[in-house]
Protein backbone atom coordinates (compact mmCIF):
# COMPACT_ATOMS: atom_id res chain seq x y z
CA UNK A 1 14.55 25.76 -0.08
CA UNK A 2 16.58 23.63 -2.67
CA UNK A 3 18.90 22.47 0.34
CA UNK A 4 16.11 21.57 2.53
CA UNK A 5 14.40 20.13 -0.61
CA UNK A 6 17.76 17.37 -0.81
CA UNK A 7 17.71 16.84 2.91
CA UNK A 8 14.10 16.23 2.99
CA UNK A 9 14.33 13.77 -0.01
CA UNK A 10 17.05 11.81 1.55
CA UNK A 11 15.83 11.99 5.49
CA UNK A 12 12.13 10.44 3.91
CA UNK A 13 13.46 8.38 1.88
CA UNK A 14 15.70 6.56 4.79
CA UNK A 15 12.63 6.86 7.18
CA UNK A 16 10.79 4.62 4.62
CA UNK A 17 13.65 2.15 4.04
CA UNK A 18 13.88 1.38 7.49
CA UNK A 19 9.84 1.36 8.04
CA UNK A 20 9.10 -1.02 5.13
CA UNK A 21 12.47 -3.26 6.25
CA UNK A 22 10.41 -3.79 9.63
CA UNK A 23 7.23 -4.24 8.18
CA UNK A 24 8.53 -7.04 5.84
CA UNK A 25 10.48 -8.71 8.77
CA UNK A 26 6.86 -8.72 10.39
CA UNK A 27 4.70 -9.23 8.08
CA UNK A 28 5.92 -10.93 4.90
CA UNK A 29 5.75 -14.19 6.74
CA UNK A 30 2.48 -13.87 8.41
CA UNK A 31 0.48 -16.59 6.86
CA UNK A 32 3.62 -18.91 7.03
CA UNK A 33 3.82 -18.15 11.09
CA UNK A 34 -0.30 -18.31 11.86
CA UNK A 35 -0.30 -21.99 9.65
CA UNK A 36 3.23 -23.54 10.57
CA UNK A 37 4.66 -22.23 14.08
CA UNK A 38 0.55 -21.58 15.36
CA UNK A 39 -0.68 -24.35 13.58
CA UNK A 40 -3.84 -22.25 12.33
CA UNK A 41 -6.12 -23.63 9.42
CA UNK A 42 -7.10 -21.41 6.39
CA UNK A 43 -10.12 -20.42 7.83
CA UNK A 44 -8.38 -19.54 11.29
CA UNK A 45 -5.73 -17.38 9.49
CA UNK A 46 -8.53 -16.16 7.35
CA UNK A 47 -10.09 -14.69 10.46
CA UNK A 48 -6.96 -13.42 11.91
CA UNK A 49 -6.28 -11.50 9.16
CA UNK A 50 -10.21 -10.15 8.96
CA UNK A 51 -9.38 -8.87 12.81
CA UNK A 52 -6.37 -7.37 11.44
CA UNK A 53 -8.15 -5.40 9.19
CA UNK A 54 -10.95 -4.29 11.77
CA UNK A 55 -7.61 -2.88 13.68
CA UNK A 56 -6.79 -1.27 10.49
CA UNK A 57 -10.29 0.30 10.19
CA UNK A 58 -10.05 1.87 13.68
CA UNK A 59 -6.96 3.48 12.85
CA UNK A 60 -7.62 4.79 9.38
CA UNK A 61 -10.08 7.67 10.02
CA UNK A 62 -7.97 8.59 12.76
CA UNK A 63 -4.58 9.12 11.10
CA UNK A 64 -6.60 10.62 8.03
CA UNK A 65 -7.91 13.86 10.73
CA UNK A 66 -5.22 13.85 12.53
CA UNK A 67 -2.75 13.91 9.56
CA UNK A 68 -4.89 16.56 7.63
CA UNK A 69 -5.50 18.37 11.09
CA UNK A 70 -1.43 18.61 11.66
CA UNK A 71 -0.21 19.38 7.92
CA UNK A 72 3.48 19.06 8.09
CA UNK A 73 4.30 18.44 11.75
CA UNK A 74 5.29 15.29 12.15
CA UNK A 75 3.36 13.76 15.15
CA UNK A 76 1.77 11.02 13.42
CA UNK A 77 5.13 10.09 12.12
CA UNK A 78 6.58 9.89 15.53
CA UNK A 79 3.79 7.69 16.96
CA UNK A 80 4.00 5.04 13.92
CA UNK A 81 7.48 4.97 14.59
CA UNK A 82 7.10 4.41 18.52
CA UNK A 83 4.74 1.60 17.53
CA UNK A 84 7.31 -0.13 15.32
CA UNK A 85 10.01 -0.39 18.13
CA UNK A 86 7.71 -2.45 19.94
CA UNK A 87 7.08 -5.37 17.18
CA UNK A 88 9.01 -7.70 18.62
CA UNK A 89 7.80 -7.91 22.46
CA UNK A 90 4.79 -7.41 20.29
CA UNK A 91 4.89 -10.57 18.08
CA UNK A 92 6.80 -13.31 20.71
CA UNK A 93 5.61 -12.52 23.87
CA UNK A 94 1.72 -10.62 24.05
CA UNK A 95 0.37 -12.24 20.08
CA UNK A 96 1.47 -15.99 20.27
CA UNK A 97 0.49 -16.84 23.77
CA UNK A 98 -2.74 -15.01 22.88
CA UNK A 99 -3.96 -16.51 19.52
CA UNK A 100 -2.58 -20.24 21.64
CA UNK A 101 -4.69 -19.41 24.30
CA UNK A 102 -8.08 -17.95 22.80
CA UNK A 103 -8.28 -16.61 19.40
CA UNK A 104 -10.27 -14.43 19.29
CA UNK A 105 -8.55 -12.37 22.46
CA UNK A 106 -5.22 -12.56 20.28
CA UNK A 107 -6.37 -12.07 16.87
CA UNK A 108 -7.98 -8.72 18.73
CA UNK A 109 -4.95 -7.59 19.88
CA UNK A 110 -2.94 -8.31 16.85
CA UNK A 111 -5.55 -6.29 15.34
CA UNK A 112 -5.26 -3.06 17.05
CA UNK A 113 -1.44 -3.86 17.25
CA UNK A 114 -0.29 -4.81 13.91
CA UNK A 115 -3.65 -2.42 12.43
CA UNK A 116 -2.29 0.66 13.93
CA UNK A 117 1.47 0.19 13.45
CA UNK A 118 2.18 -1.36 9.87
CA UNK A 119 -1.23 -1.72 8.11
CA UNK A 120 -2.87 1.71 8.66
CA UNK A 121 0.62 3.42 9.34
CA UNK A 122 2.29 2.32 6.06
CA UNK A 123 -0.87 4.34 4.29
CA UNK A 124 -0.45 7.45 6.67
CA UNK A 125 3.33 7.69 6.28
CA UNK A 126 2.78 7.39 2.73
CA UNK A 127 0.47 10.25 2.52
CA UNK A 128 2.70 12.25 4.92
CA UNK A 129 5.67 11.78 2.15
CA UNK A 130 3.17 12.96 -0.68
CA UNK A 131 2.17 15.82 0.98
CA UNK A 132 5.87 17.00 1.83
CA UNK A 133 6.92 16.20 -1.41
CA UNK A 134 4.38 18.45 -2.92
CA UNK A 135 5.17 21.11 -0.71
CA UNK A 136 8.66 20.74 -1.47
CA UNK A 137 8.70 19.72 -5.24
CA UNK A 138 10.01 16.04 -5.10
CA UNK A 139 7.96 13.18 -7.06
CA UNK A 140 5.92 10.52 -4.08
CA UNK A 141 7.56 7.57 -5.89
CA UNK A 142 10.98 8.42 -6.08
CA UNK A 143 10.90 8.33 -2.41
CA UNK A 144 8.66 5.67 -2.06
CA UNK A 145 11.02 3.45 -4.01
CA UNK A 146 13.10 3.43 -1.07
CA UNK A 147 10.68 2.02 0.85
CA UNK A 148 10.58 -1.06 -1.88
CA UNK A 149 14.08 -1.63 -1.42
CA UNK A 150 13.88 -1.68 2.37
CA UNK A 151 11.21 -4.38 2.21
CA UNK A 152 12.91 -6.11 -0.76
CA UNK A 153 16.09 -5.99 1.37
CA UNK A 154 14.76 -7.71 4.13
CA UNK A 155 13.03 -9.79 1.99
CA UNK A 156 15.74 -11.08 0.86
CA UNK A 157 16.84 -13.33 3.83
CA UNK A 158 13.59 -13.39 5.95
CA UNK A 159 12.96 -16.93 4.56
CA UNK A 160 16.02 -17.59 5.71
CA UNK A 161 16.33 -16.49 9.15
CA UNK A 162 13.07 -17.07 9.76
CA UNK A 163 13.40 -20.99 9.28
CA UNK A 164 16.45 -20.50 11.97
CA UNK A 165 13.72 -18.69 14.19
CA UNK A 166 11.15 -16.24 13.71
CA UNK A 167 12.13 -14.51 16.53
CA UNK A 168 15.18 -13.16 15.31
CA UNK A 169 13.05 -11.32 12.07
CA UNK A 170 10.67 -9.93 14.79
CA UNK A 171 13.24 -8.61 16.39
CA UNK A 172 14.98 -6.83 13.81
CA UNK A 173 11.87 -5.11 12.72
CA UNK A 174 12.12 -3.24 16.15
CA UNK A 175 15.63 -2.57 15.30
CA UNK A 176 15.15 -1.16 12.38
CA UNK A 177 12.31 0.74 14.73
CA UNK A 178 14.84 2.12 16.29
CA UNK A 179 16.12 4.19 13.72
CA UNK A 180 13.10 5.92 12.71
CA UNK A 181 12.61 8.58 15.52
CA UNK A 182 16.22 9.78 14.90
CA UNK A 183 15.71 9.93 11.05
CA UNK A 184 12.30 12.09 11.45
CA UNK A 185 14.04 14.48 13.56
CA UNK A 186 16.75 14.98 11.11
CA UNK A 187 13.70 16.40 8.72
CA UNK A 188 13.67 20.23 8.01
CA UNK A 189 9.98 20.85 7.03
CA UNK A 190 8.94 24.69 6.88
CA UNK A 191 5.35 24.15 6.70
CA UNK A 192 3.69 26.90 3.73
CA UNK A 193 1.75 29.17 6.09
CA UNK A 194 -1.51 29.21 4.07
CA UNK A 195 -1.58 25.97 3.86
CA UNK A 196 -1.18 25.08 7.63
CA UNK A 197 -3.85 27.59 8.43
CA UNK A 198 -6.30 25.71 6.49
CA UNK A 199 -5.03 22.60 8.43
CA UNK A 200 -5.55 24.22 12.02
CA UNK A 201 -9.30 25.40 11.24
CA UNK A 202 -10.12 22.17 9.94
CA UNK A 203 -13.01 20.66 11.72
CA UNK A 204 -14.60 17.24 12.05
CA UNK A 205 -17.37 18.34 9.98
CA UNK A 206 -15.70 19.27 7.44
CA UNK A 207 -13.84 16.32 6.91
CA UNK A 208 -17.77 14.08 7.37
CA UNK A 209 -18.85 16.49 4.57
CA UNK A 210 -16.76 14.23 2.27
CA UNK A 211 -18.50 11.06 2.29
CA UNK A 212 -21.76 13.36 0.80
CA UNK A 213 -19.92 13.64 -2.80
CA UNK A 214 -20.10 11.60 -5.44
CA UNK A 215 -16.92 11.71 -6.75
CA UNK A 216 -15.87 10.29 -3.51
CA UNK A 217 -17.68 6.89 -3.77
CA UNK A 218 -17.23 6.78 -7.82
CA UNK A 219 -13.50 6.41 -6.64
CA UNK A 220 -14.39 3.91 -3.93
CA UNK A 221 -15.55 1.34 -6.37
CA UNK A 222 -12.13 0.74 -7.78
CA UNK A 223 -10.67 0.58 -4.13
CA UNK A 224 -14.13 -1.93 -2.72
CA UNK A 225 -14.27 -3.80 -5.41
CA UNK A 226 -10.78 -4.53 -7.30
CA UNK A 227 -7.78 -3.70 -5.51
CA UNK A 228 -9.71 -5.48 -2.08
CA UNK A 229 -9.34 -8.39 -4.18
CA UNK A 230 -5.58 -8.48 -4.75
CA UNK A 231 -4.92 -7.94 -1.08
CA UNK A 232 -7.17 -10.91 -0.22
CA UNK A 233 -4.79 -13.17 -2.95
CA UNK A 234 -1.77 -11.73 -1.09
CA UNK A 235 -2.49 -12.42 2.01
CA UNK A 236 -2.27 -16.46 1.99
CA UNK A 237 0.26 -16.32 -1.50
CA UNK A 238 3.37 -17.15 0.58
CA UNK A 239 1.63 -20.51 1.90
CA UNK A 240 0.58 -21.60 -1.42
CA UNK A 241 3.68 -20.94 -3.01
CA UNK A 242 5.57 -22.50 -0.40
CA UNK A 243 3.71 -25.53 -0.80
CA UNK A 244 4.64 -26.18 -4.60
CA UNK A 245 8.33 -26.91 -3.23
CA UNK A 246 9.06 -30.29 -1.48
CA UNK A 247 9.70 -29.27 1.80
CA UNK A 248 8.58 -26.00 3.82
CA UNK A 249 11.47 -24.71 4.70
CA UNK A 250 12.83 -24.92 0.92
CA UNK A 251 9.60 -22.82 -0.35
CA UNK A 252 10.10 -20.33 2.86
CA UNK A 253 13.46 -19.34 1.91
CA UNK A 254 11.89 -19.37 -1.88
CA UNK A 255 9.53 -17.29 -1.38
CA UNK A 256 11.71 -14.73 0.42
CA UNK A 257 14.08 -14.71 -2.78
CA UNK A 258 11.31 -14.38 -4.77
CA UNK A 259 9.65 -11.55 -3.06
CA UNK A 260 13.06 -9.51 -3.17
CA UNK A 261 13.11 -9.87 -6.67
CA UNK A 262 9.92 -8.83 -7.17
CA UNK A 263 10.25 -5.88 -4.79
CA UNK A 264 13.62 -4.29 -6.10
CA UNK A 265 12.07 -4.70 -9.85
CA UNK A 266 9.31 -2.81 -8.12
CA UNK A 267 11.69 -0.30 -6.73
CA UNK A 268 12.18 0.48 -10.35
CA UNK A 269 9.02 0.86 -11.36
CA UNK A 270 8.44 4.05 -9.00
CA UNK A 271 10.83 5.54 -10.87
CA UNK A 272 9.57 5.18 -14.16
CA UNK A 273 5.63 5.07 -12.95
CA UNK A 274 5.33 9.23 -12.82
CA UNK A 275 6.25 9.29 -16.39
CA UNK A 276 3.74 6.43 -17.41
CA UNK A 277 1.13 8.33 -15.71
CA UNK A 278 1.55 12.05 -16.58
CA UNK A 279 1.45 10.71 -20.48
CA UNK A 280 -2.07 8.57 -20.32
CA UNK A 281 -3.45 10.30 -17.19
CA UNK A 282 -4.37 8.75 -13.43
CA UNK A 283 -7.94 7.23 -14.07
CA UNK A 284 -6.38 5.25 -16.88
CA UNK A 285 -3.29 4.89 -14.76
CA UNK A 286 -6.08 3.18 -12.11
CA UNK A 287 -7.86 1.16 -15.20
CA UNK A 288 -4.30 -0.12 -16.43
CA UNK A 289 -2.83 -1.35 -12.94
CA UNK A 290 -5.94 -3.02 -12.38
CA UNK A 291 -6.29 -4.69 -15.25
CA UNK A 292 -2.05 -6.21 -14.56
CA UNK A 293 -4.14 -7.51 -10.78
CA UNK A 294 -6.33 -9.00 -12.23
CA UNK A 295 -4.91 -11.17 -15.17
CA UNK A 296 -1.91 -11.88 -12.48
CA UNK A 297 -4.89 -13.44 -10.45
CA UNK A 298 -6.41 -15.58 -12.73
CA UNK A 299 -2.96 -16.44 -13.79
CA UNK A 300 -2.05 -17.56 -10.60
CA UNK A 301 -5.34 -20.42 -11.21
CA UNK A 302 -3.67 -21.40 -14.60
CA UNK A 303 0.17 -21.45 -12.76
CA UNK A 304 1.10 -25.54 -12.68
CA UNK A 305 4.80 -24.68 -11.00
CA UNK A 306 6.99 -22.65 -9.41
CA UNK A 307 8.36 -21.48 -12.00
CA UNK A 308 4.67 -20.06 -13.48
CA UNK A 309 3.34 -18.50 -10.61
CA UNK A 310 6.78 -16.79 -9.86
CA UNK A 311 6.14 -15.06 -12.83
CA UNK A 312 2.73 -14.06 -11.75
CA UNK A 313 4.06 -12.53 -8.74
CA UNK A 314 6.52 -10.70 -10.69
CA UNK A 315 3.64 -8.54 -12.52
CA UNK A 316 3.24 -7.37 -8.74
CA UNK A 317 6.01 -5.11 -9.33
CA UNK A 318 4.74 -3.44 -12.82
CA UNK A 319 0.83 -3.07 -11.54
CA UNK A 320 1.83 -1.43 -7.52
CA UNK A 321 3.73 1.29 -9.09
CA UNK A 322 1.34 2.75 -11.48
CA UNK A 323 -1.55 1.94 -9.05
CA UNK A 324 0.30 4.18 -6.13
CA UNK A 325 1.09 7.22 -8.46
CA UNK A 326 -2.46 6.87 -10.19
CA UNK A 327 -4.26 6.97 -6.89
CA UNK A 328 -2.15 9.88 -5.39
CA UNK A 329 -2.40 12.06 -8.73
CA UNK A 330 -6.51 10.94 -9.41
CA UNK A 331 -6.64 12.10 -5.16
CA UNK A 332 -4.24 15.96 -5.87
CA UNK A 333 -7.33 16.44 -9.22
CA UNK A 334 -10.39 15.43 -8.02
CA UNK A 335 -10.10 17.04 -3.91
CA UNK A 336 -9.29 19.70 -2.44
CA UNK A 337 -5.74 19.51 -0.84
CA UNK A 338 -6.57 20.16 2.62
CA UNK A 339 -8.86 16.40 2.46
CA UNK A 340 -5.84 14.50 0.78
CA UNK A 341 -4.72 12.09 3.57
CA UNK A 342 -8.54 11.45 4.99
CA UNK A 343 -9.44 10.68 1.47
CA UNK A 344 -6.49 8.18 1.38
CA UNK A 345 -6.80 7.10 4.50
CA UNK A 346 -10.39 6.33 4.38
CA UNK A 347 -11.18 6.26 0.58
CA UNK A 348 -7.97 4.01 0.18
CA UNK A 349 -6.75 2.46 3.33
CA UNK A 350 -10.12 2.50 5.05
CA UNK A 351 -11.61 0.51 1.86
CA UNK A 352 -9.01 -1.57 1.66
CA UNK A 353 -9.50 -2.83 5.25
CA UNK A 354 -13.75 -3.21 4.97
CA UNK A 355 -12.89 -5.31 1.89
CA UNK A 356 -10.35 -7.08 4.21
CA UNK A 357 -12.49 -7.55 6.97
CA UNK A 358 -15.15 -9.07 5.03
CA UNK A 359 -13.34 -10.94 2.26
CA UNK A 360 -10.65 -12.89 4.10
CA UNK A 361 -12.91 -15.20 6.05
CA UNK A 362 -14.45 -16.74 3.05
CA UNK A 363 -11.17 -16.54 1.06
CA UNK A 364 -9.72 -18.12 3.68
CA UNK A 365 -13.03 -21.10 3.45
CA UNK A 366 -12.25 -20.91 -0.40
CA UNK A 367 -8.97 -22.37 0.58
CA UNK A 368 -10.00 -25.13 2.65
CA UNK A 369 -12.76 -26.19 -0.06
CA UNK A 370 -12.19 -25.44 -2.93
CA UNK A 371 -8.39 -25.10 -3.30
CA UNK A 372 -6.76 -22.09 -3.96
CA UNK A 373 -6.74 -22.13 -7.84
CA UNK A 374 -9.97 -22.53 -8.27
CA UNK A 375 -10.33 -19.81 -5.57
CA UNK A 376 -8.09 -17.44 -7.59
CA UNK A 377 -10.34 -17.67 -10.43
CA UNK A 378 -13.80 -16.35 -8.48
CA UNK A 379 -11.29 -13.90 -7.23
CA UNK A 380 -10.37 -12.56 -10.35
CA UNK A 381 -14.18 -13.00 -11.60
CA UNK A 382 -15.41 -10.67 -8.97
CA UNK A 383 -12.29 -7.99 -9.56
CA UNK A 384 -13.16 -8.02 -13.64
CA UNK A 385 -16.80 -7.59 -12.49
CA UNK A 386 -15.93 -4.58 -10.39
CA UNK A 387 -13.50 -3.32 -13.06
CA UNK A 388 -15.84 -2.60 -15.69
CA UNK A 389 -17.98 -0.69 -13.20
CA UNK A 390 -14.81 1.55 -12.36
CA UNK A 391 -14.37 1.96 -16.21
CA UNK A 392 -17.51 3.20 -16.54
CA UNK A 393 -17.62 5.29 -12.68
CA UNK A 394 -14.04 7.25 -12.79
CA UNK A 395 -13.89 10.61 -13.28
CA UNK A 396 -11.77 11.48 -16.17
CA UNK A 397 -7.94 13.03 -15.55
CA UNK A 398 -6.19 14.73 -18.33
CA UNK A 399 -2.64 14.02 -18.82
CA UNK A 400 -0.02 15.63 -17.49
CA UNK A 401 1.76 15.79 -20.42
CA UNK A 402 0.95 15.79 -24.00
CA UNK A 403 3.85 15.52 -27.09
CA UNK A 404 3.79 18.21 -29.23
CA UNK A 405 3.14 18.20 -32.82
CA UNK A 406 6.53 19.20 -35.12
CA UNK A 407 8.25 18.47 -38.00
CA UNK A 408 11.65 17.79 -38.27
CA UNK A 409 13.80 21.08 -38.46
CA UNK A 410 10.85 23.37 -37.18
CA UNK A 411 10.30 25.13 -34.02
CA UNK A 412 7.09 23.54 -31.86
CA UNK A 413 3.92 24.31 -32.77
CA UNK A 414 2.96 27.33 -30.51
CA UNK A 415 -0.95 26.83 -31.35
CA UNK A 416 -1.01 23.12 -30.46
CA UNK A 417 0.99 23.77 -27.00
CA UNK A 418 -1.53 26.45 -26.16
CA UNK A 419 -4.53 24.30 -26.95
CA UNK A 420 -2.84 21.05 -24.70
CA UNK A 421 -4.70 20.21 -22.02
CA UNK A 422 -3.43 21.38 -18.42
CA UNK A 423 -3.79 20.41 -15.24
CA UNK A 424 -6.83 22.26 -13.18
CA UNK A 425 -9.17 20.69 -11.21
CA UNK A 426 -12.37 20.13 -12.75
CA UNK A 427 -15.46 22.45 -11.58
CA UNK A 428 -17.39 21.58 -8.98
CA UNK A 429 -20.05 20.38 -11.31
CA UNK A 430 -18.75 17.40 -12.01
């Protein structure tokens, strides 16, 4: 077990560096390519990106039963990664001449496309990692910080290349693509017996019965209504930012620095997130990261420079880490195990995407009227409004880990360690 545990760490933890490397080489620069190589307005992109997230929507309840109905076999990883090879036929020759010729036929098939492959598949490999790592006692993050440095990585010098030609970052996120079937196969997951004969009788039903609980849609607030809103202020970030230097092609290879920095400091944060967490407990874990969002948005409206608003991206990396680990741990409490990647998929990922769908549009009008500071600030109005609901919504989670009374010289105290709180999942009841 404890060599398969090692190999299984490091095998994941390459899969995700070279799955987020391709995803940043295709979609870092998104807004940059729709507005300067397509020539798209804000509202245009805006809509692009809403079609995206339809794409992701279609995907999302998929991957969640068919990840929860295959436990630890690794078909869904295999298809995301036969997806990825693809990106850059994908991006150069089937989504450009599409969104040129009509956009809505190309914005629909980037949709499906870029929704199935590196929107809704980042979320189900994710959840795949968690649930091998529980199965196999390694933390979520510590691999998933892998996956930050892959992104950060190529990062790095997208800006770069991609003011040589965009094709040539397409066309390494197949590359990297190319490494990912390979890497999975290396993987030696023994699946726990009990557990994959829960997976195998799980039916459709069962999974629909989910959506009839109210813990489930006390959780969905937080996703709907605050961390939708930081994905909407990502989305067109790079153009904006870009824009504060005096040529394009200076803020493009800006930006790309930038967003390395911010990613490899966010690398770091994975690491240290678990034991941030485990001390105050996930739903304040969820309360504290989105808080970070949402000052980092209305910061962004006060930002006069590059220099300011490089600092609000920066916070990126100290909210995304607590947010992932919160989510995963408030998910492991709160349902049953054999639900934990539909409840991502669709309580996180789904949500995410409706938000998406329905928010970029009129961010994207925001931008075109209004400017995107003063757009920054109704975004972070709605987020704070949505906030205080969570506060009150959440179901509480414990701590992990509490710090035990003693005095200096003296052995613990036995009676405070057996009256700490542990970690059982609350009755039904609640």
């Amino acid at each position: 077990m404890l060599a398969n545990r090692q190999r299984n760490y490091a095998v994941l933890s390459a899969f995700l560096f070279a799955f987020f490397f391709a995803q940043a080489m295709a979609m870092s620069l998104l807004s940059i390519w729709l507005t300067r190589s397509l020539h798209l307005n804000g509202a245009q992109a805006g809509t692009v990106f809403a079609v995206n997230s339809i794409g992701a929507m279609l995907a999302q309840p998929a991957y969640g039963f068919l990840s929860d109905r295959m436990g630890f076999r690794k078909v869904v990883p295999v298809m995301i990664a036969s997806l990825v090879i693809l990106a850059g036929p994908f991006f150069l020759y089937v989504y450009a001449p599409l969104l040129r010729w009509s956009l809505p036929l190309g914005a629909a098939a980037g949709g499906i496309y870029l929704g199935f492959t590196f929107m809704a598949g980042s979320y189900a490999l994710e959840s795949y990692v968690d649930r091998v790592g529980r199965r196999y006692g390694f933390e979520y993050s510590r691999t998933r910080l892998w996956g930050s440095i892959g992104f950060a990585t190529a990062a790095a010098f997208s800006g770069r290349l991609y003011n040589l030609d965009p094709a040539i970052n397409f066309f390494l996120a197949s590359l990297a693509g190319l490494a990912l079937i390979p890497l999975i196969r290396l993987a030696r997951i023994e699946p726990d017996k009990e557990a994959q004969q829960a997976a195998d009788q799980l039916k459709l039903r069962d999974t629909l019965a989910l959506f009839g609980q109210t813990r489930f849609w006390r959780f969905m607030i937080l996703i709907l209504g605050v961390t939708n809103l930081y994905l909407v202020y990502d989305q067109q970030f790079p153009f904006y930012f870009s824009s504060l230097f005096p040529t394009p092609e200076e803020g493009n290879a800006m930006f790309g620095y930038l967003n390395a920095a911010q990613i490899f400091v966010e690398a770091g944060g994975m690491f240290v997130a678990p034991l941030i967490v485990r001390r105050i407990g996930a739903t304040r874990g969820l309360l504290l990261a989105a808080m970070i969002m949402i000052i980092r948005i209305a910061g962004s409206g006060f930002a006069i420079g590059p220099v300011t608003i490089s600092m609000c991206k920066m916070a990126h990396a100290v909210e995304l880490p607590i947010l992932a680990v919160s989510i995963f741990r408030y998910i492991a409490y709160h349902f049953e195990a054999r639900f934990s990647s539909t409840v991502y998929m669709v309580g996180v990922s789904f949500g995410h995407s409706l938000g998406l769908a329905i928010l970029s549009p009129l961010a994207g009008i925001g931008y075109d009227l209004f400017g995107f500071q003063h757009t920054y600030f109704l975004i972070a109005g709605f987020a704070l409004f949505f906030w205080i609901w969570s506060a009150m919504s959440l179901l509480p989670t414990p701590p992990e880990y509490m710090p035990v009374p003693r005095k200096a010289g003296q052995a613990p105290d036995t009676a405070a360690i057996a009256s700490a709180p542990d970690v059982r999942r609350y009755e039904d009841a609640l």
